[in-house]
N, C-alpha and C. Protein backbone atom coordinates (compact mmCIF):
# COMPACT_ATOMS: atom_id res chain seq x y z
N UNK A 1 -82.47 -77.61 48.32
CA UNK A 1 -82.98 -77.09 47.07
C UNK A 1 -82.70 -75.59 46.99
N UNK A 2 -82.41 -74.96 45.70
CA UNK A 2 -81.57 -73.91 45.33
C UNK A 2 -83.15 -73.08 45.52
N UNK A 3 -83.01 -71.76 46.45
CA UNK A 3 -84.37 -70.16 46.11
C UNK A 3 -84.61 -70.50 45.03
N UNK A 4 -85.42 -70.06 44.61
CA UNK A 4 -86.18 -69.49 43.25
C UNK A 4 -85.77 -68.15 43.22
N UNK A 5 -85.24 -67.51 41.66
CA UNK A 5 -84.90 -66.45 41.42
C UNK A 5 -85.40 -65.54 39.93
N UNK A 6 -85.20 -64.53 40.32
CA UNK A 6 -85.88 -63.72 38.88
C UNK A 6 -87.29 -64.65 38.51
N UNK A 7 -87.75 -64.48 37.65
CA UNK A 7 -88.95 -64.62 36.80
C UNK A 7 -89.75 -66.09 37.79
N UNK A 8 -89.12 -66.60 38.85
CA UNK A 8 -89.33 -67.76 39.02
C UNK A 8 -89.87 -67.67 40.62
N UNK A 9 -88.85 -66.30 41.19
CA UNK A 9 -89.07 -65.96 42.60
C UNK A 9 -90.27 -65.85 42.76
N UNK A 10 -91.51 -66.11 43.85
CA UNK A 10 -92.75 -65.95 44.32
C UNK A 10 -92.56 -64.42 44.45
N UNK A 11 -93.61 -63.28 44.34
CA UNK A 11 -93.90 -61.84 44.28
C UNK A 11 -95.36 -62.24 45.19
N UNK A 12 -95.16 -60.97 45.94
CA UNK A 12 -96.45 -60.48 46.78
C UNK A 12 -97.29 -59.54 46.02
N UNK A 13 -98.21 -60.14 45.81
CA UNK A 13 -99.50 -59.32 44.97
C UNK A 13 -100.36 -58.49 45.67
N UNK A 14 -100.60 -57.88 44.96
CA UNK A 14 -101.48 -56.35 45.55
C UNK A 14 -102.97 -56.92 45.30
N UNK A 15 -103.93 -56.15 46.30
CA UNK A 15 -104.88 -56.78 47.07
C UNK A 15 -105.89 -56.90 45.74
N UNK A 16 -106.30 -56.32 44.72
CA UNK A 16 -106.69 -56.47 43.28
C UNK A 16 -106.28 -57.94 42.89
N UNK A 17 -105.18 -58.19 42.29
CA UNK A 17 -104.68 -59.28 41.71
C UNK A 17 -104.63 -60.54 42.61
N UNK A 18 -104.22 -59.94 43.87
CA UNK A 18 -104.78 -61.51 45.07
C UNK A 18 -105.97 -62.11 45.15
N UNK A 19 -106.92 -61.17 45.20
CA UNK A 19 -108.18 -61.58 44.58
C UNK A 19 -108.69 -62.44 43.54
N UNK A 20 -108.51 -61.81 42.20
CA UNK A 20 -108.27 -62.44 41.07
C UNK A 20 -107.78 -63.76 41.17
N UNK A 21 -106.74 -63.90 41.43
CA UNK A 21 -106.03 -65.05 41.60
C UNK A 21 -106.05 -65.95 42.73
N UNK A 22 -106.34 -65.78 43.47
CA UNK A 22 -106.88 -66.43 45.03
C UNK A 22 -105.59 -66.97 44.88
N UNK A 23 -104.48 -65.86 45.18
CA UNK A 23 -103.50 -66.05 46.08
C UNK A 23 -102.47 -64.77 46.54
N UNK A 24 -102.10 -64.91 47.45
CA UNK A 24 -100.96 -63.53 47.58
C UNK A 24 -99.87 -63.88 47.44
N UNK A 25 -99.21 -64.94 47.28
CA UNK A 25 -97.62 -65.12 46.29
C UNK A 25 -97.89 -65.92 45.55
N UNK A 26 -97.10 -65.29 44.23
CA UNK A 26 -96.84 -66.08 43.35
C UNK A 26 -95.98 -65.44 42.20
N UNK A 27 -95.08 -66.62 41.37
CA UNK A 27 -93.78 -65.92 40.59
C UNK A 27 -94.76 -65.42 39.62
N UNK A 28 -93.89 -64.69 38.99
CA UNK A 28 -94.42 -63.44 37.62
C UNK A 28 -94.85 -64.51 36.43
N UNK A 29 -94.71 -65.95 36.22
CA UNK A 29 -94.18 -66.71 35.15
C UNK A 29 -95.80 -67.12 36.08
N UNK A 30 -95.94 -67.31 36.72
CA UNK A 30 -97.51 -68.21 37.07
C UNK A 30 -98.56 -67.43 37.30
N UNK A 31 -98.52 -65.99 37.72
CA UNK A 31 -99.12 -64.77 37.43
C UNK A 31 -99.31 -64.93 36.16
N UNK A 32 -98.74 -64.33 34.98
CA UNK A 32 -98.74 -64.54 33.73
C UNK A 32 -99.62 -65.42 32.95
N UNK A 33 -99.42 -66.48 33.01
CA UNK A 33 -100.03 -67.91 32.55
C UNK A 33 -101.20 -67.66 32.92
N UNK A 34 -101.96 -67.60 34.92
CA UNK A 34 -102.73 -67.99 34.84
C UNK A 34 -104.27 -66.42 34.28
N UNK A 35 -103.50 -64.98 34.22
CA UNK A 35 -104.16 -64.44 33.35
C UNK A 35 -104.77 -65.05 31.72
N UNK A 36 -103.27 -65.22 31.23
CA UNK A 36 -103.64 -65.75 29.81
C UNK A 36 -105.06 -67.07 29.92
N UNK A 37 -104.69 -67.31 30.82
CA UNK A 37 -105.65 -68.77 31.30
C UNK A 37 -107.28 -68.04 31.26
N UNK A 38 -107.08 -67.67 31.59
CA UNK A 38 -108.43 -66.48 32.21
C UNK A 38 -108.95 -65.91 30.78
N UNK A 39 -108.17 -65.04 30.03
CA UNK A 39 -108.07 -64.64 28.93
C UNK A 39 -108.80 -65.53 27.64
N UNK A 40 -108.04 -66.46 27.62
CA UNK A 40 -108.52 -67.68 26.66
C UNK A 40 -109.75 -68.22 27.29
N UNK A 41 -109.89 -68.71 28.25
CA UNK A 41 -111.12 -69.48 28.93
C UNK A 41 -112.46 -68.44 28.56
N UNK A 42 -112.56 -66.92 28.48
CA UNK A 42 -113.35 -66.18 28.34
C UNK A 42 -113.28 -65.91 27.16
N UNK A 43 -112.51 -66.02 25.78
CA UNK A 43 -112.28 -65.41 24.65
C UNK A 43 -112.28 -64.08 24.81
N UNK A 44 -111.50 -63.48 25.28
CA UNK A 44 -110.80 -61.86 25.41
C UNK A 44 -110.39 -61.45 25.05
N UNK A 45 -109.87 -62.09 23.63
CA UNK A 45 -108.92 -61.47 22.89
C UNK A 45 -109.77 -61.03 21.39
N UNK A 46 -109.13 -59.94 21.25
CA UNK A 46 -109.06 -59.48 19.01
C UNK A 46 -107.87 -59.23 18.47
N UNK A 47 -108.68 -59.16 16.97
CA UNK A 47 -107.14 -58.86 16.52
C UNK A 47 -107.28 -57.60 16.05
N UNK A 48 -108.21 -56.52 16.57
CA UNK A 48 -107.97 -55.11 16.36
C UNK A 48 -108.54 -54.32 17.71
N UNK A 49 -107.96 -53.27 17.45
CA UNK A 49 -107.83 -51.89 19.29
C UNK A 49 -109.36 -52.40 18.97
N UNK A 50 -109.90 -52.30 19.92
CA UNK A 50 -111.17 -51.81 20.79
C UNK A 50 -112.30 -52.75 19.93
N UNK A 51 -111.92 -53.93 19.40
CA UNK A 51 -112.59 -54.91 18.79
C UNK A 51 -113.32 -55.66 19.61
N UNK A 52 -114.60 -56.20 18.76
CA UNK A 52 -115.21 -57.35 19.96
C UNK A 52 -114.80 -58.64 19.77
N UNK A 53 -114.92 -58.97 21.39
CA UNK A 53 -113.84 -60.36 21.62
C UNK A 53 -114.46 -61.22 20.62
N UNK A 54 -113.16 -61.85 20.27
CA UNK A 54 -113.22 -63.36 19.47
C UNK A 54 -112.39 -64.22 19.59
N UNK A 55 -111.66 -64.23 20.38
CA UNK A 55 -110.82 -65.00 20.68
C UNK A 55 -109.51 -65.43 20.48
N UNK A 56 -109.09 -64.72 19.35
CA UNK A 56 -107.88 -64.47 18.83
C UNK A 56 -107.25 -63.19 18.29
N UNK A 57 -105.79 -62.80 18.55
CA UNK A 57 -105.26 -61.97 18.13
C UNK A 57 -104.44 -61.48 19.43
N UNK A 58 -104.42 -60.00 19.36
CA UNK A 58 -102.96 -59.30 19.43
C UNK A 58 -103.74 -58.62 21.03
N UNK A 59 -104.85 -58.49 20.77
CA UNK A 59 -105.31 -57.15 21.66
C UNK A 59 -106.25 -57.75 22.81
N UNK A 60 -106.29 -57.55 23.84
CA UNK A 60 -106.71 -58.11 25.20
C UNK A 60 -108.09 -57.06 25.50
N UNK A 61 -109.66 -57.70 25.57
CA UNK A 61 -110.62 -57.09 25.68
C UNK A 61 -110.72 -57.14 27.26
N UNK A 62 -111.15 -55.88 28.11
CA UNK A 62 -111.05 -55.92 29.20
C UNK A 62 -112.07 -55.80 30.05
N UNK A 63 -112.44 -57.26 30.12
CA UNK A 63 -113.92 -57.01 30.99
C UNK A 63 -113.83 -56.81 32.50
N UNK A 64 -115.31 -56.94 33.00
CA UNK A 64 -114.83 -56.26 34.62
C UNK A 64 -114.01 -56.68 35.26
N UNK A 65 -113.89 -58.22 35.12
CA UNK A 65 -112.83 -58.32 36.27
C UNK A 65 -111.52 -58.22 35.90
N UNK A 66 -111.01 -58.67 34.33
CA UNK A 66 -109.65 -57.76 34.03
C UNK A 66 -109.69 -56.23 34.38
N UNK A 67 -110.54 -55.61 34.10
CA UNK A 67 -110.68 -54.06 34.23
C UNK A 67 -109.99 -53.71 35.72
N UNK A 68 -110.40 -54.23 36.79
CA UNK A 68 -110.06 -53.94 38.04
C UNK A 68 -108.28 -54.06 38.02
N UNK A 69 -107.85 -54.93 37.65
CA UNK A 69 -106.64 -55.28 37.70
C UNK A 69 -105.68 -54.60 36.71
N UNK A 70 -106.11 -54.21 35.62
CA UNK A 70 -105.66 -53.40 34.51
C UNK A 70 -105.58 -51.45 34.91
N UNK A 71 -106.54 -51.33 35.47
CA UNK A 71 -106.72 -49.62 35.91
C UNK A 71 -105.72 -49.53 37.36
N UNK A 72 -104.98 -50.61 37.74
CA UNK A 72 -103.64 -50.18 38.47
C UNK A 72 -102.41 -49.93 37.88
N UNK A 73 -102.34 -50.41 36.34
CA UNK A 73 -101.47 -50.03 35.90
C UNK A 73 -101.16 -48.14 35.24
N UNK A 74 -100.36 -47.77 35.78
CA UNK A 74 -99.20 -46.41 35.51
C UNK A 74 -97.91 -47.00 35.62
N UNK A 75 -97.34 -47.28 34.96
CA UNK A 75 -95.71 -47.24 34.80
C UNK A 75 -95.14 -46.82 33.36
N UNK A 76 -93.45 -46.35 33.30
CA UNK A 76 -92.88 -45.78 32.60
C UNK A 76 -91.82 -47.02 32.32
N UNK A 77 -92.03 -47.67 31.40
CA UNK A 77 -90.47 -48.84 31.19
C UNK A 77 -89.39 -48.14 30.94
N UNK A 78 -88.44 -49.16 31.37
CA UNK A 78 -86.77 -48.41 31.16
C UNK A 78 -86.60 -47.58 30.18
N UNK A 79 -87.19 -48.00 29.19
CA UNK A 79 -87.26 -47.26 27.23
C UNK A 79 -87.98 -45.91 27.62
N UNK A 80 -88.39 -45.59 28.68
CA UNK A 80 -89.02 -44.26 28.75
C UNK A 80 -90.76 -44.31 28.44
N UNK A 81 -91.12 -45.39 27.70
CA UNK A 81 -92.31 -45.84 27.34
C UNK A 81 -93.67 -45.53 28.43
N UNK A 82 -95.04 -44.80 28.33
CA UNK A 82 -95.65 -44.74 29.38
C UNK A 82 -96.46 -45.25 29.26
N UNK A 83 -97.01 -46.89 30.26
CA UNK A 83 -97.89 -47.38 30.14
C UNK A 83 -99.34 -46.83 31.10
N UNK A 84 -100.04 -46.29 30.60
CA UNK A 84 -100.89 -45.98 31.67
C UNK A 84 -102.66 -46.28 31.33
N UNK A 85 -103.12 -47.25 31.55
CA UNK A 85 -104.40 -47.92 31.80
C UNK A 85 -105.33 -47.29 32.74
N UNK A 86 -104.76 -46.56 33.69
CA UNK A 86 -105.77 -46.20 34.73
C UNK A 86 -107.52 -45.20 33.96
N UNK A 87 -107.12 -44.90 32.83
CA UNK A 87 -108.63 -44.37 32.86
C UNK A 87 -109.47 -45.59 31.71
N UNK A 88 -109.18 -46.74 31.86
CA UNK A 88 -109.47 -47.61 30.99
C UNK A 88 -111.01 -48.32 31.09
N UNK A 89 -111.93 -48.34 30.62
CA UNK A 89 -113.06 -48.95 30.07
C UNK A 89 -113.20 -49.73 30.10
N UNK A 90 -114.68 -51.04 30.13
CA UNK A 90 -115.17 -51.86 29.97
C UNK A 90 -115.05 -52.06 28.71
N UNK A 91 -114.52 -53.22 27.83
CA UNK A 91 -115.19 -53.17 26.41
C UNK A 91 -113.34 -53.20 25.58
N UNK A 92 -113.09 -52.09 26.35
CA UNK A 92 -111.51 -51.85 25.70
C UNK A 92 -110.43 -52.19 25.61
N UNK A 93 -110.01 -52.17 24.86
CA UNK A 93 -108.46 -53.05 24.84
C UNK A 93 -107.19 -52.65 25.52
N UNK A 94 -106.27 -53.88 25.23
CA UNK A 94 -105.21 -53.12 25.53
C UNK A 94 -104.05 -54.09 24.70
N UNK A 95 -103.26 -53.93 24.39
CA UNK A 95 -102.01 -54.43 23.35
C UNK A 95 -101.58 -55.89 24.28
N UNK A 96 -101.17 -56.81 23.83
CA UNK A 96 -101.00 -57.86 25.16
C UNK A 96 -99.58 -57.81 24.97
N UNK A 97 -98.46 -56.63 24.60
CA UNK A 97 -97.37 -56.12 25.01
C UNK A 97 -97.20 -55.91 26.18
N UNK A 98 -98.60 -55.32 26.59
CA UNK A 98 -98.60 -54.72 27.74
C UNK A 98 -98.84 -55.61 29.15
N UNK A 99 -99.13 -56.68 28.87
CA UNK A 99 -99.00 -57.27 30.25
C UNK A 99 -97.80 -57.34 30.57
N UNK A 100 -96.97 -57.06 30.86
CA UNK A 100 -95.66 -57.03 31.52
C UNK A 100 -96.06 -55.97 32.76
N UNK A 101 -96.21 -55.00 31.84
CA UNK A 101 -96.46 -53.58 32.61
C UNK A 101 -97.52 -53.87 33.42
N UNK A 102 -98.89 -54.73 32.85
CA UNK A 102 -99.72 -55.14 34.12
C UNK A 102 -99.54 -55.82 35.21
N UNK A 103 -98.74 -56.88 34.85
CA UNK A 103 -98.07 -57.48 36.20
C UNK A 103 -97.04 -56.96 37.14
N UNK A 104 -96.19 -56.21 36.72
CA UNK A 104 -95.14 -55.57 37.15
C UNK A 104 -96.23 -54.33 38.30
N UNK A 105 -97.46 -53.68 37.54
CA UNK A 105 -97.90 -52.58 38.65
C UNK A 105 -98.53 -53.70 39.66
N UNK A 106 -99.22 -54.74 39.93
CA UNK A 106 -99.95 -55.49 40.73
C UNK A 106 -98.91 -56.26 41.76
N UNK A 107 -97.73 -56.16 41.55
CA UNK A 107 -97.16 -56.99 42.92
C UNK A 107 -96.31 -55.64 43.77
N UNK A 108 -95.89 -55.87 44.56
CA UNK A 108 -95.30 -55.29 45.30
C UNK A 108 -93.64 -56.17 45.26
């Protein structure tokens, strides 16, 4: 059977997100999912910045235990773009553009 590659390869998660996830590998594509999983199961989402959750829309409400996992993100995407969460709040949102950038700071 052919590795697993790109989006599919297993990633070593940083000790935050291993937690979360009660596991230390796993590909970016099952990382992903099982946030959204998490996300929906809690209704975390609005459809405006710093809205209270209802369950639908654009913007990701970040309660404690997203919070922990979200305030590791600092990164700059290729576009020059600066994602940076680290002084981020209970209560507050964040664009669900931005999970890329959240998963990308949580693995190693």
């Amino acid at each position: 059977m052919a590795e697993a590659k790109g989006l599919a390869k297993p990633v070593k998660l940083k000790s935050d997100l291993a937690e979360f996830l009660g596991a230390t590998k796993l590909p970016r594509t099952e990382i992903t999912k099982k946030l959204w999983d998490y996300i929906k199961k809690n209704k975390l989402q609005t459809k405006t910045e710093n809205g209270k959750a209802m369950n639908a829309g654009k913007f990701i409400v970040a309660d404690a235990k997203l919070l922990t996992i979200f305030k590791n993100t600092k990164s700059t995407s290729k576009s020059g773009k600066l994602t940076d969460l680290t002084n981020l709040k209970e209560g507050q949102t964040i664009n669900m553009m931005q999970m890329a950038a959240v998963v990308g700071a949580n693995i190693e």
